[in-house]
Protein backbone atom coordinates (compact mmCIF):
# COMPACT_ATOMS: atom_id res chain seq x y z
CA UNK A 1 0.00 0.00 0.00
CA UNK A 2 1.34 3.22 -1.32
CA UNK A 3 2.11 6.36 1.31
CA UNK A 4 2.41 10.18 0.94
CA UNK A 5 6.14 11.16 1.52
CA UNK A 6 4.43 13.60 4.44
CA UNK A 7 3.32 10.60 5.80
CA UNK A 8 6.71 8.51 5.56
CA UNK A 9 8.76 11.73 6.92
CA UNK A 10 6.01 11.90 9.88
CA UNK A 11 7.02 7.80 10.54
CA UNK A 12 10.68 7.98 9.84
CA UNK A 13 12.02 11.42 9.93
CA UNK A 14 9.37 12.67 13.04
CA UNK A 15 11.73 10.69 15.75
CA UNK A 16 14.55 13.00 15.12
CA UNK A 17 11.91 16.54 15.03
CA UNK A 18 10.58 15.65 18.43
CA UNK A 19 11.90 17.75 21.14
CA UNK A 20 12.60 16.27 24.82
CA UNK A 21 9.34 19.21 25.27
CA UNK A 22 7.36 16.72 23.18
CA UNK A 23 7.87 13.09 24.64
CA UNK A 24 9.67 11.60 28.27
CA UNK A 25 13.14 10.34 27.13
CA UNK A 26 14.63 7.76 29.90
CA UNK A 27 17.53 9.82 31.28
CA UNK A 28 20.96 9.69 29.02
CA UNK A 29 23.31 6.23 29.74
CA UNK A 30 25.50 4.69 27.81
CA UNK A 31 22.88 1.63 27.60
CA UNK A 32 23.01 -1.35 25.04
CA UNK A 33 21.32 -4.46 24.26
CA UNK A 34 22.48 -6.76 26.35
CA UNK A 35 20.75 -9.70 24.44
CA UNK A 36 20.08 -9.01 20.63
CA UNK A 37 17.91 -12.10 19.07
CA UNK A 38 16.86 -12.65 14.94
CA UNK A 39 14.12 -13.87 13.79
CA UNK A 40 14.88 -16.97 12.33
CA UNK A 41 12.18 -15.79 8.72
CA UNK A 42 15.34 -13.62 7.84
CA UNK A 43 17.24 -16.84 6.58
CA UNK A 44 14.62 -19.47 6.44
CA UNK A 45 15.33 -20.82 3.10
CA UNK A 46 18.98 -21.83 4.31
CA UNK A 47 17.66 -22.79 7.95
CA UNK A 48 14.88 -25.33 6.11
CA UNK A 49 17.95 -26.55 3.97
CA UNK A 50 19.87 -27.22 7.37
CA UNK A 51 18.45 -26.05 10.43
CA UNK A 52 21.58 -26.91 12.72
CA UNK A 53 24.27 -26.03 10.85
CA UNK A 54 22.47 -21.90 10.17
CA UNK A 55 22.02 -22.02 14.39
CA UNK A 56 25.12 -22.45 14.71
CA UNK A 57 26.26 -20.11 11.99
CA UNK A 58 23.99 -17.23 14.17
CA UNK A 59 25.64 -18.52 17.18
CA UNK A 60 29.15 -17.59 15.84
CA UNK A 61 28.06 -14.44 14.71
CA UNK A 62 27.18 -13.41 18.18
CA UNK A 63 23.19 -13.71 18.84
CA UNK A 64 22.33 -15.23 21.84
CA UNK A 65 18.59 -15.21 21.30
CA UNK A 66 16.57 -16.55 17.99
CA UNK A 67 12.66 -16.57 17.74
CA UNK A 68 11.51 -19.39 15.48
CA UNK A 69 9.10 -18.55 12.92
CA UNK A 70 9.08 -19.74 9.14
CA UNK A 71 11.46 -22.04 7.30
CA UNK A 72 9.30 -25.25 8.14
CA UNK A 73 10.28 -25.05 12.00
CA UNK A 74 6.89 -26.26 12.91
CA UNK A 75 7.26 -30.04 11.07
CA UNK A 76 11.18 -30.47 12.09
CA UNK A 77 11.79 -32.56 15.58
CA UNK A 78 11.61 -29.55 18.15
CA UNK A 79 13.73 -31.74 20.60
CA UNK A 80 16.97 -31.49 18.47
CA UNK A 81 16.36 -27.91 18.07
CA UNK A 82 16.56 -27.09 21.29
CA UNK A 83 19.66 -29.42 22.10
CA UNK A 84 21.30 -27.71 19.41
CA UNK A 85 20.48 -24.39 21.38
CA UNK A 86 21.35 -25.78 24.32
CA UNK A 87 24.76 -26.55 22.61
CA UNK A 88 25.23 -23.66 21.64
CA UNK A 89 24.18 -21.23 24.33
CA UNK A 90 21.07 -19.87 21.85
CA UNK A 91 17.44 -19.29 23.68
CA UNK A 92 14.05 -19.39 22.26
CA UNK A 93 12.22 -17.14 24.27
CA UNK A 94 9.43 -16.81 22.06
CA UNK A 95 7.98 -18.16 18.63
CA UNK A 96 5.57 -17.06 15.99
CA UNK A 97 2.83 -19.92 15.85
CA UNK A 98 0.02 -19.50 13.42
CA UNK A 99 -3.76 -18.33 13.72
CA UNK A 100 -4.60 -21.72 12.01
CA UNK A 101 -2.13 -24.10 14.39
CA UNK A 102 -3.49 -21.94 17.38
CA UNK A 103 -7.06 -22.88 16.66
CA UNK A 104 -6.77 -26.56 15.15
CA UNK A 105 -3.71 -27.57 17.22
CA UNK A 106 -3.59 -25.73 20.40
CA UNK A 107 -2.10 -28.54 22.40
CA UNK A 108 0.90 -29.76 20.01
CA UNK A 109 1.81 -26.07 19.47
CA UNK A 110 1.88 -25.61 23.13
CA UNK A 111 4.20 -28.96 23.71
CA UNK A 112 6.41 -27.44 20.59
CA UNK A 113 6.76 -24.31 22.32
CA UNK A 114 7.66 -25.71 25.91
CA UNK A 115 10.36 -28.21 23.90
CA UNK A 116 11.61 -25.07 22.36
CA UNK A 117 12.33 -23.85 25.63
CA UNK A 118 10.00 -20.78 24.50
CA UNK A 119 7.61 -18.32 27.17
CA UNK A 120 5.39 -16.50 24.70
CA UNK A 121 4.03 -17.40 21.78
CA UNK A 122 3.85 -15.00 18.96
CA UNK A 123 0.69 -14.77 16.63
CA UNK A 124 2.72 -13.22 13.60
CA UNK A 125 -0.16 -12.67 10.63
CA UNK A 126 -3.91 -12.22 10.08
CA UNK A 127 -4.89 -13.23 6.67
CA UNK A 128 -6.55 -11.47 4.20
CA UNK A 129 -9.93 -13.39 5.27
CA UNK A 130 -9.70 -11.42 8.38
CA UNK A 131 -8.93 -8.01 7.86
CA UNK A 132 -12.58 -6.82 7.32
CA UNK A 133 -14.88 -5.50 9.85
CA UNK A 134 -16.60 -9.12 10.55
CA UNK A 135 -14.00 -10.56 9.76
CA UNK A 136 -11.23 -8.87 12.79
CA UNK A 137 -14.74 -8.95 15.10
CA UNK A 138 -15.02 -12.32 14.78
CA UNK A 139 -11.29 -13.54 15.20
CA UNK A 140 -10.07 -10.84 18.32
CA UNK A 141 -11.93 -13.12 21.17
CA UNK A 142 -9.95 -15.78 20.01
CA UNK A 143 -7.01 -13.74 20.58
CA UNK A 144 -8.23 -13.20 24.02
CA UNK A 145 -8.91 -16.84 24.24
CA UNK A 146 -5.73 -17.89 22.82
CA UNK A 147 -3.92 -15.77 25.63
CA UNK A 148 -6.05 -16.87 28.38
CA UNK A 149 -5.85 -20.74 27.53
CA UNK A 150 -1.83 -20.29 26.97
CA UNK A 151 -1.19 -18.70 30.51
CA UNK A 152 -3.09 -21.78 31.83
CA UNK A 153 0.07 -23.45 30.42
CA UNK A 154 2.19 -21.38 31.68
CA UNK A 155 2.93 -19.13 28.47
CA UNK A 156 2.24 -15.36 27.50
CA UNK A 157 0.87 -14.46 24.14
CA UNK A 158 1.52 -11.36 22.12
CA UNK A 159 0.64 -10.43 18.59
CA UNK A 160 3.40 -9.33 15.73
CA UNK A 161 1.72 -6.35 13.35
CA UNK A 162 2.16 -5.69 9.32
CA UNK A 163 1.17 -2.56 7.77
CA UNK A 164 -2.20 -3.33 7.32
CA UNK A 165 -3.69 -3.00 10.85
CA UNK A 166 -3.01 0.75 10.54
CA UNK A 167 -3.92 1.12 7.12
CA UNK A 168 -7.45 -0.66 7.02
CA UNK A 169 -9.57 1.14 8.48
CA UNK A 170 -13.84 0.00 8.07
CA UNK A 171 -15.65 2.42 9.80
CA UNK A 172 -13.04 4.62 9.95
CA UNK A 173 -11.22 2.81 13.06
CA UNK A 174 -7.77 1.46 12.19
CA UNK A 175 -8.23 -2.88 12.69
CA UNK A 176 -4.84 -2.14 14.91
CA UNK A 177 -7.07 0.04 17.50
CA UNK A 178 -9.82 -2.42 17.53
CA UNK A 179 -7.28 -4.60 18.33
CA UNK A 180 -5.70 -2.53 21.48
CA UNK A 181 -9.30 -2.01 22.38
CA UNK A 182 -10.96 -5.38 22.48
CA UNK A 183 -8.14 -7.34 23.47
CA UNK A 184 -6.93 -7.74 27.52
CA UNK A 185 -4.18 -5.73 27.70
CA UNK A 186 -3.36 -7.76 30.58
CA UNK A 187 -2.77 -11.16 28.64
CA UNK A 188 -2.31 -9.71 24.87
CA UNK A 189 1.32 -8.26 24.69
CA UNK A 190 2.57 -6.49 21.51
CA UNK A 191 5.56 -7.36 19.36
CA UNK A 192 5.91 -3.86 17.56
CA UNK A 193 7.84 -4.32 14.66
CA UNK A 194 9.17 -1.31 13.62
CA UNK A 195 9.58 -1.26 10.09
CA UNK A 196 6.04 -1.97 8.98
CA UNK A 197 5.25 0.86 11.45
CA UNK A 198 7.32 3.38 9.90
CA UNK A 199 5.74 1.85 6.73
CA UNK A 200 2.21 2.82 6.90
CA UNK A 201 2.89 6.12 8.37
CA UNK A 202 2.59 5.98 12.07
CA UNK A 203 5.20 8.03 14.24
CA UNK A 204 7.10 5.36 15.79
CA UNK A 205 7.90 7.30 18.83
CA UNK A 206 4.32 8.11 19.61
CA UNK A 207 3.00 4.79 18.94
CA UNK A 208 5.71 3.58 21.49
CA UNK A 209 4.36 5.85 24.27
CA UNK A 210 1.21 4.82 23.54
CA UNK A 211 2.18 1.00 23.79
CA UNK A 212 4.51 1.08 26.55
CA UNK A 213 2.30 -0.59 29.10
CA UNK A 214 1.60 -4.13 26.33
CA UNK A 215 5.33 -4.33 24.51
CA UNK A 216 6.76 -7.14 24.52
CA UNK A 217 9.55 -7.50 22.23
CA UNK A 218 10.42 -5.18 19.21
CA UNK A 219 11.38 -6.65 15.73
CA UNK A 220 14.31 -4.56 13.88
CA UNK A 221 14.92 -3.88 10.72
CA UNK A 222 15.81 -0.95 8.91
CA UNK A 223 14.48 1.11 5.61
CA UNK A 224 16.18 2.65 3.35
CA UNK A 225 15.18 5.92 1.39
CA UNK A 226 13.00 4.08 -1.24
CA UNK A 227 11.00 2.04 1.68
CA UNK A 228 12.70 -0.80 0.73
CA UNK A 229 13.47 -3.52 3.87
CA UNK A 230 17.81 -3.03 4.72
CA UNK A 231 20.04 -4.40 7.17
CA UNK A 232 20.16 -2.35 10.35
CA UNK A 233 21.84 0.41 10.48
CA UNK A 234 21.82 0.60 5.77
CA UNK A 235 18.58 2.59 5.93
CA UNK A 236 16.98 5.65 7.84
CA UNK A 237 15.62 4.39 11.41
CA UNK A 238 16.85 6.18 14.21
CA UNK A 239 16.78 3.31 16.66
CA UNK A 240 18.75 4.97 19.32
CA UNK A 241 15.96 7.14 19.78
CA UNK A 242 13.54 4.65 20.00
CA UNK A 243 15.25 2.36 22.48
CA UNK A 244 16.09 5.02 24.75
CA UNK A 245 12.03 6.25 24.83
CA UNK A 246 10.95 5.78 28.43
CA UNK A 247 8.25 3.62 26.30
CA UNK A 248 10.54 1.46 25.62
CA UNK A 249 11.76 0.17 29.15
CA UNK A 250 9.80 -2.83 29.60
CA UNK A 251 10.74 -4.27 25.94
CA UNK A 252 12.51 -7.02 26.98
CA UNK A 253 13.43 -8.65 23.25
CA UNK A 254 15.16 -6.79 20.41
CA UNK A 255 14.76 -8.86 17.31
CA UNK A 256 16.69 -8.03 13.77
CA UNK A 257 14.00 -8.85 11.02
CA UNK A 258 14.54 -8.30 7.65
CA UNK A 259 11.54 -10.33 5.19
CA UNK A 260 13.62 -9.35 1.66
CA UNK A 261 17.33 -10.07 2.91
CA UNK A 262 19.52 -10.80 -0.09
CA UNK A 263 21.47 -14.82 -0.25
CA UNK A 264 23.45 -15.43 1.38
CA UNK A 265 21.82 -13.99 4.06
CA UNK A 266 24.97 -14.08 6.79
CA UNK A 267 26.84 -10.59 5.40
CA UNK A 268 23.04 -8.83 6.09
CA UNK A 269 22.48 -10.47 9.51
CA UNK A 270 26.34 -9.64 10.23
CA UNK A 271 26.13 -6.16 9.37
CA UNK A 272 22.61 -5.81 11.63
CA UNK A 273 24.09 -7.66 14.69
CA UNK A 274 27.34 -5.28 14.55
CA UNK A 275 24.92 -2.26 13.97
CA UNK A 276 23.36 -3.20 17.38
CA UNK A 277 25.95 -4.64 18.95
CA UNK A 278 27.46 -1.27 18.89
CA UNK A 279 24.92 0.86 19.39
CA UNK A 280 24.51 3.30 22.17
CA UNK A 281 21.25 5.16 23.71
């Protein structure tokens, strides 16, 4: 979906405009991340080729953390995933487990998740079957119901956004504030990734503030001038300024993301773990 360039400055450019006046900044530190995870979509076609050998690949590169989602994870033997975490000082502390496995296979996805080693469970996309007024009406209780059955187990739950909760809009309410509204903000945490924020024209910064009390984790990956998906730290989010938001305090998982990364896919998740490795706020 297309945006204005008023928009896309407003998103992207608006962090740096704000004034300390304008939002509460957490006082200045040198802080860093002291854990930075990937999402394990970013190389999926070379993890379904050989899930072991890429995990150990990200280990050497430095993450610490990886949050399963894509590259058949679901169907491999979740046991020898997590001894080859285990082996290699990786955690799982969350996974992306679909709408469809959450309603037809609640159970196995739960035992997956506890193999895994994983304590919240990630409900990463709505298809396009959903994203009408009936449609998002009809499938939010069973986001509250997913959340309440999966702390009975002893998980958390939190839901992963696109661009389109912000952009569609029936009745003129975003499906994104429906969702803030008729979910329990209690049991429903938020995995704000940034990028597709920035992408359909919300000010990151604000939308932070205004989440601060649900997020979760945040997924991280950069854009470059054209809107295109980057490594961090190759495009034109000013993380810095959005980790050190007093918003941002409780995140407690900083994922690098990035859907479109070019093969080989180890220079582009190199260049975003340095980015953050190194990064100050």
């Amino acid at each position: 979906m297309m945006i204005s360039r008023r928009n896309l400055l407003a998103g992207a450019g608006g962090v740096a405009a704000l004034t300390l006046a304008d939002l509460a900044i957490r006082p200045a530190s040198a802080a860093q991340l002291k854990a930075i995870g990937i999402q394990l979509y970013t190389v999926r076609d070379i993890f379904q080729k050989d899930p072991a050998g890429t995990l150990e690949k990200i280990a050497r590169i430095g993450y610490r953390e990886v949050e399963f989602g894509g590259g058949g994870y679901d169907a491999m033997d979740p046991a020898m995933l997590r001894s080859t975490m285990d082996r290699l000082g990786l955690k799982s502390p969350s996974a992306h487990i679909s709408y469809d496995a959450l309603l037809q296979k609640f159970d196995a996805s739960v035992a997956m998740a506890k193999t895994l080693g994983v304590d919240t469970v990630v409900l990463p996309w709505m298809g396009e079957e959903h994203r009408t007024e009936a449609g998002w009406a009809a499938a939010l209780p069973n986001f509250n119901r997913f959340a309440a059955d999966l702390k009975k187990a002893g998980l958390n739950f939190a839901y992963h956004n696109h661009d389109f909760e912000f952009t569609t809009k029936p009745g003129g309410v975003s499906l994104y504030d429906r969702f803030l509204k008729e979910t329990d903000p209690a049991l429903v945490k938020v995995e704000l990734d940034l990028y597709w924020a920035v992408f359909s024209g919300e000010n990151p910064a604000a939308l932070i503030e205004r989440l601060a009390p649900r997020l979760y984790a945040y997924h991280v990956k950069d854009m470059r001038a054209d809107r295109s998906m980057t490594a961090v730290g190759q495009g034109k989010i000013d993380f810095a300024s959005l980790f050190k938001l007093k918003g941002s305090a409780g995140v407690q998982h900083f994922y690098v993301e990035n859907d479109q990364a070019p093969a080989p896919y180890l220079p582009d998740i190199t260049t975003s773990f340095h980015t953050l490795h190194a990064l100050r706020f």
